[in-house]
C-alpha atoms as a PDB file:
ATOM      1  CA  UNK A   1      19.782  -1.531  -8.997  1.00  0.00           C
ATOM      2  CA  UNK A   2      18.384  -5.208  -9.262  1.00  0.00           C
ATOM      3  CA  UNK A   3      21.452  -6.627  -6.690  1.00  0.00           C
ATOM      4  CA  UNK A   4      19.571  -4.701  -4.141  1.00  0.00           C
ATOM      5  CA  UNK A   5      17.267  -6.402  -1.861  1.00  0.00           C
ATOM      6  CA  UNK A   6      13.383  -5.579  -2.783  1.00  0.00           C
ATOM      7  CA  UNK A   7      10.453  -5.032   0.330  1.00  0.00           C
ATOM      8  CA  UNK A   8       9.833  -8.682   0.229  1.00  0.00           C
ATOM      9  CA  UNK A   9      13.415  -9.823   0.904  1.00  0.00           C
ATOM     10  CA  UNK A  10      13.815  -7.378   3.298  1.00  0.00           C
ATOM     11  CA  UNK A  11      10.493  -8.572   4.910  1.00  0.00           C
ATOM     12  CA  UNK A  12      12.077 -11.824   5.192  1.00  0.00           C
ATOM     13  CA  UNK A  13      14.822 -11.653   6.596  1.00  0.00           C
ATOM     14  CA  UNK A  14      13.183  -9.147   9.176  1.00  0.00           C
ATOM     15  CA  UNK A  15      10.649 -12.102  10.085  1.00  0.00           C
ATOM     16  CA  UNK A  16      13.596 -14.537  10.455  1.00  0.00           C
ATOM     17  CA  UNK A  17      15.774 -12.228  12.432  1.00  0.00           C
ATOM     18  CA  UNK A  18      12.871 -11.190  15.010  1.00  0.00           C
ATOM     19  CA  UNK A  19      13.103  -7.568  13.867  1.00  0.00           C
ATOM     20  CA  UNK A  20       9.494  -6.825  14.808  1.00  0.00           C
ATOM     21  CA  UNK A  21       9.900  -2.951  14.572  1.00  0.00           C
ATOM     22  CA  UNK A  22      10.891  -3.601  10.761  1.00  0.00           C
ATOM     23  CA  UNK A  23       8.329  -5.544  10.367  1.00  0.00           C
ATOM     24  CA  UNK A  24       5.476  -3.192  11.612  1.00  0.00           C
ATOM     25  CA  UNK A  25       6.655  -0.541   9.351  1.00  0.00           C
ATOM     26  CA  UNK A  26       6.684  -2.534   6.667  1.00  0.00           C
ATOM     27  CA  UNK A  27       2.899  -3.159   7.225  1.00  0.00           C
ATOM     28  CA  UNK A  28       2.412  -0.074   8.203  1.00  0.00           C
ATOM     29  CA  UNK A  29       3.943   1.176   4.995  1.00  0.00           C
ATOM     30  CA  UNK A  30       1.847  -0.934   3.154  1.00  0.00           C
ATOM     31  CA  UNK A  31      -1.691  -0.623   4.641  1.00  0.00           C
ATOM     32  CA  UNK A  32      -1.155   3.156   3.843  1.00  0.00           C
ATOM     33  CA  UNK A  33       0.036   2.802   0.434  1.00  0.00           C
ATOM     34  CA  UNK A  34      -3.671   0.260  -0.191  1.00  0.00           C
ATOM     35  CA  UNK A  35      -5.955   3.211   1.360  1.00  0.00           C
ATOM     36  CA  UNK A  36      -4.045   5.617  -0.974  1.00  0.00           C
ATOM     37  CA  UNK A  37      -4.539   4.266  -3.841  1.00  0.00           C
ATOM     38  CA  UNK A  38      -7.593   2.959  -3.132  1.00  0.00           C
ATOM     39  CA  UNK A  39      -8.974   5.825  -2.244  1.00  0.00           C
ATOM     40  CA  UNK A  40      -7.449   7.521  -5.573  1.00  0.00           C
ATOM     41  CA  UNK A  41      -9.147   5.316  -7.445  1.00  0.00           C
ATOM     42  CA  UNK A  42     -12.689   5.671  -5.928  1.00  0.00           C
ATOM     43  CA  UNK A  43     -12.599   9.374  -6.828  1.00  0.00           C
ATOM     44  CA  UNK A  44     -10.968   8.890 -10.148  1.00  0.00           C
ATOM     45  CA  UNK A  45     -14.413   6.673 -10.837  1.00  0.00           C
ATOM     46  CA  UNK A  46     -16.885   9.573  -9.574  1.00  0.00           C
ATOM     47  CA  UNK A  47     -14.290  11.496 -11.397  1.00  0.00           C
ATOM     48  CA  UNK A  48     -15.011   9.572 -14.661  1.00  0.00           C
ATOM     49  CA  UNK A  49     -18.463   7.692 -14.045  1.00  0.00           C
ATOM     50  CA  UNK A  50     -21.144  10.457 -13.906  1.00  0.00           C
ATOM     51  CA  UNK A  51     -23.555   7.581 -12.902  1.00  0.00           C
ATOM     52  CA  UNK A  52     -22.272   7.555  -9.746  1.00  0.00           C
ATOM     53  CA  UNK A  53     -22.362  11.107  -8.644  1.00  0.00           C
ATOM     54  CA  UNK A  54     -25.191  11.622  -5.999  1.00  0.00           C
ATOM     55  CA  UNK A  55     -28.122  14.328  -7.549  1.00  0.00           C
ATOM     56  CA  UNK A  56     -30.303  16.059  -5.175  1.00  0.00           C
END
């Protein structure tokens, strides 16, 4: 498991080789990931905070 290369070695080596498709998905990959769990968390705090739940 740890001999394995992780994203950022990968990332790397994709930047030195020129593998700019790799590299896009890589960002890609983890610009989604951010929003996801980004937006989890904003609705876990409405979830938790009712403070911030809008009353009409």
């Amino acid at each position: 498991m740890f001999g394995r290369p992780g994203l950022g070695q990968v990332t790397v080596n994709a930047v030195s080789g020129k593998d700019m498709p790799l590299v896009m998905a890589v960002v890609l990959i983890s610009a989604l990931a951010y929003v996801t769990v980004s937006t989890i968390v904003d609705l876990a705090y409405l979830a938790i905070d009712p403070r911030l739940r809008r009353s009409r």
